[in-house]
Each structure stands twice: as C-alpha cells, then as structure tokens.
N, C-alpha and C. Protein backbone atom coordinates (compact mmCIF):
# COMPACT_ATOMS: atom_id res chain seq x y z
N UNK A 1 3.69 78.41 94.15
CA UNK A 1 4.93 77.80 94.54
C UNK A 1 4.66 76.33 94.80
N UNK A 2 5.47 75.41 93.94
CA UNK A 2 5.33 74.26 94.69
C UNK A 2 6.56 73.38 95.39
N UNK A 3 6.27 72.27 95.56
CA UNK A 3 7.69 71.82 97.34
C UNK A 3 7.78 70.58 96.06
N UNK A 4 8.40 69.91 95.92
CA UNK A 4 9.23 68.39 95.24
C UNK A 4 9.25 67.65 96.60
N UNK A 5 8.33 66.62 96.25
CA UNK A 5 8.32 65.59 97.08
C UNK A 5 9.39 65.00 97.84
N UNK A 6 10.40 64.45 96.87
CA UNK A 6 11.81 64.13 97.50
C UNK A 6 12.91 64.82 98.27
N UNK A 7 12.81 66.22 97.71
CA UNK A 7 14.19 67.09 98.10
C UNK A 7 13.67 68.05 98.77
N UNK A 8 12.15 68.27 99.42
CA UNK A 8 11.76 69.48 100.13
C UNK A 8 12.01 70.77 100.02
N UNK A 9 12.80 71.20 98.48
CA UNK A 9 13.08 72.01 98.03
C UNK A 9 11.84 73.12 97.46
N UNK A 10 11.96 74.23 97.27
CA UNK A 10 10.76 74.29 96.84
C UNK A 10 10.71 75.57 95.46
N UNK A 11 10.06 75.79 94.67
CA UNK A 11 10.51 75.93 92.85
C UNK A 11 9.34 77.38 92.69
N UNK A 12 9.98 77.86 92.63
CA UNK A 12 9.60 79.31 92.15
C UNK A 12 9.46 79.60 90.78
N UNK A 13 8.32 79.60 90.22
CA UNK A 13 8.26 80.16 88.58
C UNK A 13 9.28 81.27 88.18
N UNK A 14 9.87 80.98 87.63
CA UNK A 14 10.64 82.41 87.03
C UNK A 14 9.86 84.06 86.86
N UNK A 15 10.50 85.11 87.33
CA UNK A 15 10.27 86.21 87.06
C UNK A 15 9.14 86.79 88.76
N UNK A 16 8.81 86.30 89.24
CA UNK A 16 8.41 86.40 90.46
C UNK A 16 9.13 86.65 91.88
N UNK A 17 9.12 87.91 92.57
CA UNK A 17 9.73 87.93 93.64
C UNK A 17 9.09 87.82 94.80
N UNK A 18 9.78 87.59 95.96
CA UNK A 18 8.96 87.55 97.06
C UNK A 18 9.36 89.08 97.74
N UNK A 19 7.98 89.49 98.14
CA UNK A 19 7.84 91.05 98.73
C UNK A 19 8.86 90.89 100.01
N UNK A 20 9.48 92.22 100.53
CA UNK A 20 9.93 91.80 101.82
C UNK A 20 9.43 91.87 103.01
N UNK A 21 9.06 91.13 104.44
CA UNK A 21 8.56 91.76 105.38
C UNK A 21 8.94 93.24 106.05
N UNK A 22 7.87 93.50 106.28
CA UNK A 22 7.98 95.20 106.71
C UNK A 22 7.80 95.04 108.49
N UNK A 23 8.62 95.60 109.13
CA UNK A 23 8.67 95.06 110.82
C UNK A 23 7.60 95.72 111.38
N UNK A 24 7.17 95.20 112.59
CA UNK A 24 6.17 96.12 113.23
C UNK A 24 6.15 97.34 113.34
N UNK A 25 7.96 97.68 113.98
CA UNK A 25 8.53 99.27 113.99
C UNK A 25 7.89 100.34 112.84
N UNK A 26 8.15 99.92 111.65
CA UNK A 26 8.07 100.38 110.45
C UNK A 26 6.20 100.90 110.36
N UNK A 27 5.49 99.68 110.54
CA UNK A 27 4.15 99.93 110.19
C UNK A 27 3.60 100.54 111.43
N UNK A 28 4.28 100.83 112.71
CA UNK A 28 3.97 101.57 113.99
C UNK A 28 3.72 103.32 112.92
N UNK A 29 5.19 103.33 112.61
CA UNK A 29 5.66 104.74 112.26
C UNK A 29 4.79 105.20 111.16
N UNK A 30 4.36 104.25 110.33
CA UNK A 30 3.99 104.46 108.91
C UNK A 30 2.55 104.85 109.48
N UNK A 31 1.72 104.14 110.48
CA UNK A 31 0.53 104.67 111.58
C UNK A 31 0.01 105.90 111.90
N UNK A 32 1.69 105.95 112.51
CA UNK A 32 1.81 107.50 113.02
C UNK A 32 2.29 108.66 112.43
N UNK A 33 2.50 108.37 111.77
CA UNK A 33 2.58 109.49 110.17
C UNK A 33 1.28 109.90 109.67
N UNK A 34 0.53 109.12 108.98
CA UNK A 34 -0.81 109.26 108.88
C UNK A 34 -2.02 109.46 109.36
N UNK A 35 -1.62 109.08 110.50
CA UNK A 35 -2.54 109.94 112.15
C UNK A 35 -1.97 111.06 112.03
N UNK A 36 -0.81 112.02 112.06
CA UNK A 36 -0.69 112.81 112.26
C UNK A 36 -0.91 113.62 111.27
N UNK A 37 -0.59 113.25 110.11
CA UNK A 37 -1.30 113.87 108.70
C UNK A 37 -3.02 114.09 108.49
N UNK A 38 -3.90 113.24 108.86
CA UNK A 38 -4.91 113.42 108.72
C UNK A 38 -5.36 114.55 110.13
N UNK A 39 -4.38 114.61 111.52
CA UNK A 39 -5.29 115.51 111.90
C UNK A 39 -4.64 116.84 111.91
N UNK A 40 -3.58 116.73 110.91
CA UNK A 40 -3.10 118.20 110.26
C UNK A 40 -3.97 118.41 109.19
N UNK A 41 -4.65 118.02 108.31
CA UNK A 41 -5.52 117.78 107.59
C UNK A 41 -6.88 118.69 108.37
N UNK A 42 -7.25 117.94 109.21
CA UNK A 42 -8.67 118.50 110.18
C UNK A 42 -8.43 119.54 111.20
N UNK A 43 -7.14 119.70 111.44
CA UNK A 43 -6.93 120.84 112.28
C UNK A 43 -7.33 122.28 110.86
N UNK A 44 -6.31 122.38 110.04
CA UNK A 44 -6.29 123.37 109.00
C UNK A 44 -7.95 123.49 108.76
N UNK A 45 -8.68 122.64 108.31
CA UNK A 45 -9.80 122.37 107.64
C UNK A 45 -11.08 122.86 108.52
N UNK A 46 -11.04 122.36 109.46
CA UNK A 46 -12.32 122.67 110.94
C UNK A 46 -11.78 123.42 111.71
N UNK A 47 -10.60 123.54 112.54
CA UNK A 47 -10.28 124.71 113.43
C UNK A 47 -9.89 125.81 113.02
N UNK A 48 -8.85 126.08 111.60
CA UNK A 48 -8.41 126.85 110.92
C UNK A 48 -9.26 127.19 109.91
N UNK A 49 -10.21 126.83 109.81
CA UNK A 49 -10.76 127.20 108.39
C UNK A 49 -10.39 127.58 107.28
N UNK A 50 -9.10 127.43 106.69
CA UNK A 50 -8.60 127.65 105.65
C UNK A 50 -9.18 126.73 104.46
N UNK A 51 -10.06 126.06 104.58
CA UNK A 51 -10.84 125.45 103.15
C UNK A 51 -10.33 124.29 102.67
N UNK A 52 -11.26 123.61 102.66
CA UNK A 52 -10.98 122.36 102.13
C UNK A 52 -9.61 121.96 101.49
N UNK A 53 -9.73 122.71 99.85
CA UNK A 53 -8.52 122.30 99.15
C UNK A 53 -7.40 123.28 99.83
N UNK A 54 -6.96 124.12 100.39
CA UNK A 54 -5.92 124.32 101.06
C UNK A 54 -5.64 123.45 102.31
N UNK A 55 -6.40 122.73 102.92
CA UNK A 55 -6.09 121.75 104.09
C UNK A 55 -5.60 120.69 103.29
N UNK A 56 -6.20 120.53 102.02
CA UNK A 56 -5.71 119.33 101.53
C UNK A 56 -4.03 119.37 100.82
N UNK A 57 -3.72 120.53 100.38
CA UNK A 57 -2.83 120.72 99.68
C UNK A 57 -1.45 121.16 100.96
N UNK A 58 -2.09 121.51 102.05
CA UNK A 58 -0.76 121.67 102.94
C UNK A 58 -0.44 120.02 103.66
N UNK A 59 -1.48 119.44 103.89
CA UNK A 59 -1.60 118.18 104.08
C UNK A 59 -0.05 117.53 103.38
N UNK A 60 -1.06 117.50 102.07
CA UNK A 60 0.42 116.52 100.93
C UNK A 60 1.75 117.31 100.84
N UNK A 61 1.32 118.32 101.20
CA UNK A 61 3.18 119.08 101.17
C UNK A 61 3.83 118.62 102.31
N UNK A 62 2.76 118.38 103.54
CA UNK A 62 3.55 117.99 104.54
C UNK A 62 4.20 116.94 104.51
N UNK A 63 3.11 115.58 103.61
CA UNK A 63 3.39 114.10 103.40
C UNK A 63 4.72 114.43 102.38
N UNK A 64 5.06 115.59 101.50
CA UNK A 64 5.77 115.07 101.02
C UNK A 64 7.39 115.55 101.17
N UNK A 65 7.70 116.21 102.20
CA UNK A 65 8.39 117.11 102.90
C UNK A 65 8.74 115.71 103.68
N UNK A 66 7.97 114.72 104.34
CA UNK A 66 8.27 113.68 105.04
C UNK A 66 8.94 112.87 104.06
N UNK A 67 8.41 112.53 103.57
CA UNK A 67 9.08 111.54 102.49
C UNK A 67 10.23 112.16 101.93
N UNK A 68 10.42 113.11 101.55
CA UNK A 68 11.70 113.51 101.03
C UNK A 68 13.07 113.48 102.14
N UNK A 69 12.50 113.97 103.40
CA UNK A 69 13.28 113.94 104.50
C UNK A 69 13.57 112.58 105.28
N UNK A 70 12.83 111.17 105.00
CA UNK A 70 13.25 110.07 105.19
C UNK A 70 13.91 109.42 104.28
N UNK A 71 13.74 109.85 102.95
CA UNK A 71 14.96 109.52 101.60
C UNK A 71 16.07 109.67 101.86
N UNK A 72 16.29 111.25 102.25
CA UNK A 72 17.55 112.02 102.36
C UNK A 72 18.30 111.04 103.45
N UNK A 73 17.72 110.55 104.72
CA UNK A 73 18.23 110.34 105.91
C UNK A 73 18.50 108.73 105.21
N UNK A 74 17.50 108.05 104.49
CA UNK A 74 17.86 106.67 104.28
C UNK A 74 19.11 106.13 103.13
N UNK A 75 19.04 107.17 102.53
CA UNK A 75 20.24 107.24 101.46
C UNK A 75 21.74 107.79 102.20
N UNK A 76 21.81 108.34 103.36
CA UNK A 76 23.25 108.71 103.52
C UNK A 76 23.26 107.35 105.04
N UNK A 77 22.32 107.13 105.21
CA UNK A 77 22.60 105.50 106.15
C UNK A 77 23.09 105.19 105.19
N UNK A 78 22.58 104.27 104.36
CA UNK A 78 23.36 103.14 102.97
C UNK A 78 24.73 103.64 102.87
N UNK A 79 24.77 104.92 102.64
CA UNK A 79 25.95 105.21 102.03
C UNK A 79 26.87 104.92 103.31
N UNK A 80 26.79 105.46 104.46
CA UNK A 80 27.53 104.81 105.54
C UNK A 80 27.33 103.54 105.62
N UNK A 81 26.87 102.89 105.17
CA UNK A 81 27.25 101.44 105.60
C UNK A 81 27.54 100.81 104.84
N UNK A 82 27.55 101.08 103.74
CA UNK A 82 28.47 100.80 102.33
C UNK A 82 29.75 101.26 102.59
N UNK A 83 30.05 102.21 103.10
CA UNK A 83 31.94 102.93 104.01
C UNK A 83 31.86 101.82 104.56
N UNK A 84 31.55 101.59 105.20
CA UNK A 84 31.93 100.72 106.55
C UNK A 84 31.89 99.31 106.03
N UNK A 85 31.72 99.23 105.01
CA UNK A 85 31.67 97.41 104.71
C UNK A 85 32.88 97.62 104.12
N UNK A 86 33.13 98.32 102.92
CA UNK A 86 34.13 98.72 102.01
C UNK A 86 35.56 98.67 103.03
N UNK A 87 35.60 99.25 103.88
CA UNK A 87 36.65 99.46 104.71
C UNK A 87 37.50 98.20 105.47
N UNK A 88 36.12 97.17 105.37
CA UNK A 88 36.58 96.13 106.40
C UNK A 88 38.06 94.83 105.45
C-alpha cells in the first residue's frame, strides 16, 4: 500500500482486500472452544480409553456439531436484522 504525498490518501492495488478484525470476544471463544475440544479429545482417549482414532473422530464430530450450530444461530441473526433494517 502506498500514501500520495499531497492528498494523504492512500492507493490500494486492485484485487486485494483487507481481512477484517476479529474482536477479543471472538478469539476468547474461539480459545475456549478448542480448550474444550482438546480435553474432550484426552478425556475419551486417557480416561475413557476408547482409542485413539475414536477420541479423535468424536472430537471432530463435536467440532463440527459446533460449527454447524453457530451457522444455524448466525444466519437467522442476519436474517433478523435484515427484518429489521427492511422495516425501517
């Protein structure tokens, strides 16, 4: 990226976006998701002994049971607040 001396403007190459910041909140949760996944992971694996690749495979079902269930919840926000703009 560079700034133009005169107009302090500053010139973005084409086709390049800027990433968005992700809030602390977000990377708290995203923390604690994965703490809690890895010691669902080691609980199954060392206390449960159910074996490696089954600790691993209930693991990602769990990760992905999460993720599907923060889609679901983040897609009908939008959609409410897409009502609610629409309305105004």
């Amino acid at each position: 990226m560079t700034v133009s001396g005169e107009t302090g403007q500053s010139h973005r190459p084409t086709g390049l976006s800027v990433a968005p910041v992700v809030s602390r909140a977000t990377m708290f949760w995203y923390t604690f998701a994965a703490t809690l996944l890895a010691g669902w992971f080691l609980f199954g694996w060392l206390v449960l002994r159910q074996g490696f690749v089954d600790s691993v495979g209930e693991a990602l079902g769990t990760a992905s049971a999460l993720l599907l269930t923060i889609s679901v919840v983040e897609a009908a926000r939008r959609h409410r607040a897409r009502g609610a703009a629409s309305e105004r």
